[in-house]
C-alpha atoms as a PDB file:
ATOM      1  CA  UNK A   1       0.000   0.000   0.000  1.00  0.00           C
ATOM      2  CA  UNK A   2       1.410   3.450  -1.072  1.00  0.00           C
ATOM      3  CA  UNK A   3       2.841   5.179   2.131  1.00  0.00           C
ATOM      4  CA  UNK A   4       1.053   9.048   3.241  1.00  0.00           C
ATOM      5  CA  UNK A   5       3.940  10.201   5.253  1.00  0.00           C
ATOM      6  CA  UNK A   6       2.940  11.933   8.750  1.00  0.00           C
ATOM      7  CA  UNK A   7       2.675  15.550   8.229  1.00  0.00           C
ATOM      8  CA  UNK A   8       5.740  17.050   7.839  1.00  0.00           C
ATOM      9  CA  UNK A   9       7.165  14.505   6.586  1.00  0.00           C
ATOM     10  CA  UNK A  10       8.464  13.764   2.968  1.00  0.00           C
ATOM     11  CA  UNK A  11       9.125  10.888   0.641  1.00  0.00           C
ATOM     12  CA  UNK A  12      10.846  10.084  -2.586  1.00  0.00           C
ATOM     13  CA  UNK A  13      10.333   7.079  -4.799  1.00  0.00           C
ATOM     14  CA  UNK A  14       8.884   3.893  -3.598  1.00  0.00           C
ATOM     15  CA  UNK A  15       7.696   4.338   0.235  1.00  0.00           C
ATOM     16  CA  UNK A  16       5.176   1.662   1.606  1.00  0.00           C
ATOM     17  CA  UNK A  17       3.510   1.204   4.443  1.00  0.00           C
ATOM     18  CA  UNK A  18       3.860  -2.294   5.875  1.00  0.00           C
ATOM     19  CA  UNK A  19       2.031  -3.676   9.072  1.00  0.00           C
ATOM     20  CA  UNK A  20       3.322  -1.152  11.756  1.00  0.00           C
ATOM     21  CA  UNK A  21       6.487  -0.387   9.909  1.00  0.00           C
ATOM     22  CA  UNK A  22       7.596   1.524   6.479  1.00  0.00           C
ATOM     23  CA  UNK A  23       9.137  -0.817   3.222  1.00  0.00           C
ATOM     24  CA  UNK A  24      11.564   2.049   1.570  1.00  0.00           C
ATOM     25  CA  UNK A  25      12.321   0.773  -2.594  1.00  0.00           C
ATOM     26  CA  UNK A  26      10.555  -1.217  -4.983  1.00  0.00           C
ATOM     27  CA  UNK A  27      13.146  -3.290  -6.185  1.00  0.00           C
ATOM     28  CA  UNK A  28      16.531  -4.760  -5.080  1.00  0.00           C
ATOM     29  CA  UNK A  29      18.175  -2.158  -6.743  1.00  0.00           C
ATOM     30  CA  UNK A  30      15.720   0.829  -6.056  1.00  0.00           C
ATOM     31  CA  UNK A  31      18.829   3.479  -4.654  1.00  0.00           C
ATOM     32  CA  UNK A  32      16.526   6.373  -5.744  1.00  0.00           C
ATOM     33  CA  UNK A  33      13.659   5.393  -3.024  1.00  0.00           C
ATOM     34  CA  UNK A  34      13.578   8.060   0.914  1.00  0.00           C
ATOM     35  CA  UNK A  35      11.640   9.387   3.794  1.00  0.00           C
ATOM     36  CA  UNK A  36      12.504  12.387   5.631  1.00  0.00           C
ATOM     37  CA  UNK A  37      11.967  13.697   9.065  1.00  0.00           C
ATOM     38  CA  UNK A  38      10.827  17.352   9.156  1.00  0.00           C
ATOM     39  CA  UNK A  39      13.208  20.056  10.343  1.00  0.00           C
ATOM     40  CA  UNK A  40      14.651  19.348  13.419  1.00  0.00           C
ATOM     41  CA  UNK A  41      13.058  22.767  14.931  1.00  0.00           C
ATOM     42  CA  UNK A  42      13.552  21.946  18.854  1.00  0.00           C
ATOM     43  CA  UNK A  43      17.129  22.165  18.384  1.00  0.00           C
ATOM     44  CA  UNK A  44      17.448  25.709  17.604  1.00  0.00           C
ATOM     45  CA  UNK A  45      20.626  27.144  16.078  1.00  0.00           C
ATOM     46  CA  UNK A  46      23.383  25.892  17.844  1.00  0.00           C
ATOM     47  CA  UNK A  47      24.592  22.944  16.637  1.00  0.00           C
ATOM     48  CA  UNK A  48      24.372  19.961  18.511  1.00  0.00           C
ATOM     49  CA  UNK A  49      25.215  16.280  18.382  1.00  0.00           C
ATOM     50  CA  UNK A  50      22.128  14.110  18.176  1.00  0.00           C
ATOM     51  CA  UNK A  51      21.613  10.185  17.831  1.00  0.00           C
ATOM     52  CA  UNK A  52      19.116   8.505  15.398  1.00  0.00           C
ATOM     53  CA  UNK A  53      18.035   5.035  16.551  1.00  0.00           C
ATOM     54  CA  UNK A  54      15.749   2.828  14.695  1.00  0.00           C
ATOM     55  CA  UNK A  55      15.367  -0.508  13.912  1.00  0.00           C
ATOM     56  CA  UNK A  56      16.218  -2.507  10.129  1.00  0.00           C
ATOM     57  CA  UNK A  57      15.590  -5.113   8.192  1.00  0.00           C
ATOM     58  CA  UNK A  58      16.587  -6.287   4.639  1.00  0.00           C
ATOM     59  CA  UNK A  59      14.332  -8.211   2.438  1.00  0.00           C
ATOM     60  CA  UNK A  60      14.798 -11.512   1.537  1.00  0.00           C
ATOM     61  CA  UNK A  61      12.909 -12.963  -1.633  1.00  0.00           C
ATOM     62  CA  UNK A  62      12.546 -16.457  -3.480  1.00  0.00           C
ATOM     63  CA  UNK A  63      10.367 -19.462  -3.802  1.00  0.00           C
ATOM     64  CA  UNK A  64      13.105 -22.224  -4.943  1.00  0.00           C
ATOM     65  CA  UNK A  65      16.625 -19.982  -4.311  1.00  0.00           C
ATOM     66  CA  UNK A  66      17.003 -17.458  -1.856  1.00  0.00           C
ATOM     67  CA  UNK A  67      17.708 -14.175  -2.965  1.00  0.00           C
ATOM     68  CA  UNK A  68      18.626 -11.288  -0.635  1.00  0.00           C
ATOM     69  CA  UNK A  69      18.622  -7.705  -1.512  1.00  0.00           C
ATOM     70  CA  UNK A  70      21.662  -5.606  -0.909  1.00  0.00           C
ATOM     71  CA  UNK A  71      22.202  -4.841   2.700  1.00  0.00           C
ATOM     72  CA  UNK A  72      23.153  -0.877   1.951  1.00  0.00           C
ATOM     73  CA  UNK A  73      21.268   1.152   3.906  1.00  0.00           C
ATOM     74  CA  UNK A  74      22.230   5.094   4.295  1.00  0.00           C
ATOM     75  CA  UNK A  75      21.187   7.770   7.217  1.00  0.00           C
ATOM     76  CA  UNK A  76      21.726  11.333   5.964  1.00  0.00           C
ATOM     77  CA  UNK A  77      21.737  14.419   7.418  1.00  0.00           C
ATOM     78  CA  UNK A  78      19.943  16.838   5.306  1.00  0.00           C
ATOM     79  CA  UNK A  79      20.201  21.050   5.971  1.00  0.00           C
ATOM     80  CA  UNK A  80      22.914  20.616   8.782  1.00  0.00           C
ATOM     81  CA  UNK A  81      25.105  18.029  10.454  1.00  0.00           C
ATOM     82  CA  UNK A  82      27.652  15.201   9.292  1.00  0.00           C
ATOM     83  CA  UNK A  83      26.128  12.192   9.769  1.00  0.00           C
ATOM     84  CA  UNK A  84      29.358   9.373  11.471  1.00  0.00           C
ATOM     85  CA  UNK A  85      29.268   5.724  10.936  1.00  0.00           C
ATOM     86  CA  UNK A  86      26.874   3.946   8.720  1.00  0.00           C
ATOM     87  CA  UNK A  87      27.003   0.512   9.283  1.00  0.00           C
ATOM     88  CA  UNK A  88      23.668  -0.845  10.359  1.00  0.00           C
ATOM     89  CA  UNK A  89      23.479  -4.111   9.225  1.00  0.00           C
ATOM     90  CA  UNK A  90      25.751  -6.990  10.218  1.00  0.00           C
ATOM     91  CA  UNK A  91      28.337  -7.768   7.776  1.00  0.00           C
ATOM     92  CA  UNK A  92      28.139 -11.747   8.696  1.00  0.00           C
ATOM     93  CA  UNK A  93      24.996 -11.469   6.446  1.00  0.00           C
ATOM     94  CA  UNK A  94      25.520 -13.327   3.199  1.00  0.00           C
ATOM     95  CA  UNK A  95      23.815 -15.638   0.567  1.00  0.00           C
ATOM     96  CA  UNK A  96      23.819 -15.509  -3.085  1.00  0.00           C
ATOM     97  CA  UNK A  97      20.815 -16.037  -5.493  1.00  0.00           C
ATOM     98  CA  UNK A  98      20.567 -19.382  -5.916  1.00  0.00           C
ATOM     99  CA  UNK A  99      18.639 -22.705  -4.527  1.00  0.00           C
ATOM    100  CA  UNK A 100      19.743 -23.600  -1.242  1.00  0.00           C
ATOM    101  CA  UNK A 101      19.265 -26.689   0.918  1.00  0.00           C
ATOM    102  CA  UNK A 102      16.940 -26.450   3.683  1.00  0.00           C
ATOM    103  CA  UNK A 103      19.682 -25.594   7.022  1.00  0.00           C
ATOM    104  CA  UNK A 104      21.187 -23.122   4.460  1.00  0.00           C
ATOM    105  CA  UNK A 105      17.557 -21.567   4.284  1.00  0.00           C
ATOM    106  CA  UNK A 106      16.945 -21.884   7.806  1.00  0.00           C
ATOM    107  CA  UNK A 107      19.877 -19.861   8.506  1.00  0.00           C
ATOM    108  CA  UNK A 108      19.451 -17.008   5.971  1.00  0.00           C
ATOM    109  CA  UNK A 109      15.764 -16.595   7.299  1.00  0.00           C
ATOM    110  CA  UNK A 110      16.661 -16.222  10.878  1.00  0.00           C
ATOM    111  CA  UNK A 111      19.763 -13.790   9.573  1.00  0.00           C
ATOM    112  CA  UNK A 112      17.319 -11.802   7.492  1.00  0.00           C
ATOM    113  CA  UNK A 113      13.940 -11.959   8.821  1.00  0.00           C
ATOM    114  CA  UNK A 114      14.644  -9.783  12.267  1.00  0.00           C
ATOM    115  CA  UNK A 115      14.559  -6.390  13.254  1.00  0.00           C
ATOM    116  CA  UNK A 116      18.324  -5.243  13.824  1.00  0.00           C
ATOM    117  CA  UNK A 117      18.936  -2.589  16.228  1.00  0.00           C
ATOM    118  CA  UNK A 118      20.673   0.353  14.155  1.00  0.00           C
ATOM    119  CA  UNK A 119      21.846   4.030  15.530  1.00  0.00           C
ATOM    120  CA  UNK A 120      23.906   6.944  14.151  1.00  0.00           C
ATOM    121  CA  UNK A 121      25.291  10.012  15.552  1.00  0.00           C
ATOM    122  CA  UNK A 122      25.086  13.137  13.422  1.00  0.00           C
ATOM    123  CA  UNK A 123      27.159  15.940  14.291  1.00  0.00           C
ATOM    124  CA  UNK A 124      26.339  19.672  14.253  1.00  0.00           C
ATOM    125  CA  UNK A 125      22.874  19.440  13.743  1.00  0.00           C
ATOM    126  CA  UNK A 126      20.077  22.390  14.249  1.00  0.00           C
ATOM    127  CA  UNK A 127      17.342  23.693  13.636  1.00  0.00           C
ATOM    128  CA  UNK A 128      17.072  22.961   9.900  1.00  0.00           C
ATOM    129  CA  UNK A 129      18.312  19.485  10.031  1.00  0.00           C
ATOM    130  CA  UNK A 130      16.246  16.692   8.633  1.00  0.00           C
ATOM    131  CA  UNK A 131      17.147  12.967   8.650  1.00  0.00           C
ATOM    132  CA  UNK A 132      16.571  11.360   5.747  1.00  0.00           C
ATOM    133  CA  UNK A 133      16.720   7.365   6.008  1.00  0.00           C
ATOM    134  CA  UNK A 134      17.175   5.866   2.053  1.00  0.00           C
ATOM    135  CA  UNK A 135      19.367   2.646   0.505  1.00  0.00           C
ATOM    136  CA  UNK A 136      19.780   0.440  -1.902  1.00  0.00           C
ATOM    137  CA  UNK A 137      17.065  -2.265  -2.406  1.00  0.00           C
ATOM    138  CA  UNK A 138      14.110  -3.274  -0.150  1.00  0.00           C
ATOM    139  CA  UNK A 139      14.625  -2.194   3.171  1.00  0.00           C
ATOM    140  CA  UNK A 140      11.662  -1.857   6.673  1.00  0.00           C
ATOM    141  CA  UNK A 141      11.710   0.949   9.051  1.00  0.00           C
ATOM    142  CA  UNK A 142      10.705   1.191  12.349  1.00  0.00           C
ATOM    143  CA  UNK A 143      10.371   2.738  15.893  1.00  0.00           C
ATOM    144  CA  UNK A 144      12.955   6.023  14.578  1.00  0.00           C
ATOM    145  CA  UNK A 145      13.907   7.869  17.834  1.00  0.00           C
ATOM    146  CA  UNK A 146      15.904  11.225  17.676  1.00  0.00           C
ATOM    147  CA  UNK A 147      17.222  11.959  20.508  1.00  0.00           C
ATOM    148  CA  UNK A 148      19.692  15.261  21.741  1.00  0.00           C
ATOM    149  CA  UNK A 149      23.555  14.226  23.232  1.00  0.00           C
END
């Protein structure tokens, strides 16, 4: 179902809205697909450090193979602020698409369907930053808390 972002908020591309959570691309290799927070207006003009937690998950697709969509998934700081690290996702998540055997299977489902705990700091953010949460493929967002260092 096409996603109606929460006022103030904006989207680009493919956004759906998914039982309780957002789907963000349309495709494995949708790169093109966002949603955005509004301005960060509580933080004023100073710049601040702030943390973005949320929680991830990568789509995994097939009926005889297994086929995972790439695991890139990008935070951005949009307005003001440098966004730090941006690994969310572990990197012991693998597979290829092709058919698998059945503990081969078992093992890529409990790697890829789970929620993964994910945060960022961004830098030097104010009042006219806004977060903007985007990727490569078919990724789900959920429970996005902003919080002030």
């Amino acid at each position: 179902m096409a996603y109606k972002a929460p006022e103030g908020w904006s989207i680009a591309g493919s956004v759906f809205e998914e039982p309780g959570h957002v789907r963000i691309g349309n495709s494995g290799d949708d790169s093109s697909s966002s949603l955005t927070t509004p301005a960060l207006e509580a933080l004023g003009n100073t710049p601040t450090d702030i943390t973005v937690r949320f929680k991830a998950a990568t789509l995994l697709v097939g009926a005889a193979g297994l086929v995972p969509d790439d695991r890139t998934i990008r935070v951005e700081a949009s307005g003001a602020g440098a966004v730090g690290s941006e690994v969310y996702l572990p990197a012991t998540l693998s597979g290829t698409a092709e058919t698998v055997d059945q503990a081969t299977s078992d093992r890529m489902c409990d790697e890829y369907l789970r929620w993964y705990d994910c945060s960022v700091k961004i830098s030097g953010a104010t009042k006219d930053t806004r977060v903007v949460f985007t990727g490569t493929g078919r990724h789900f967002f959920d429970e996005i808390v902003i919080t002030k260092d």
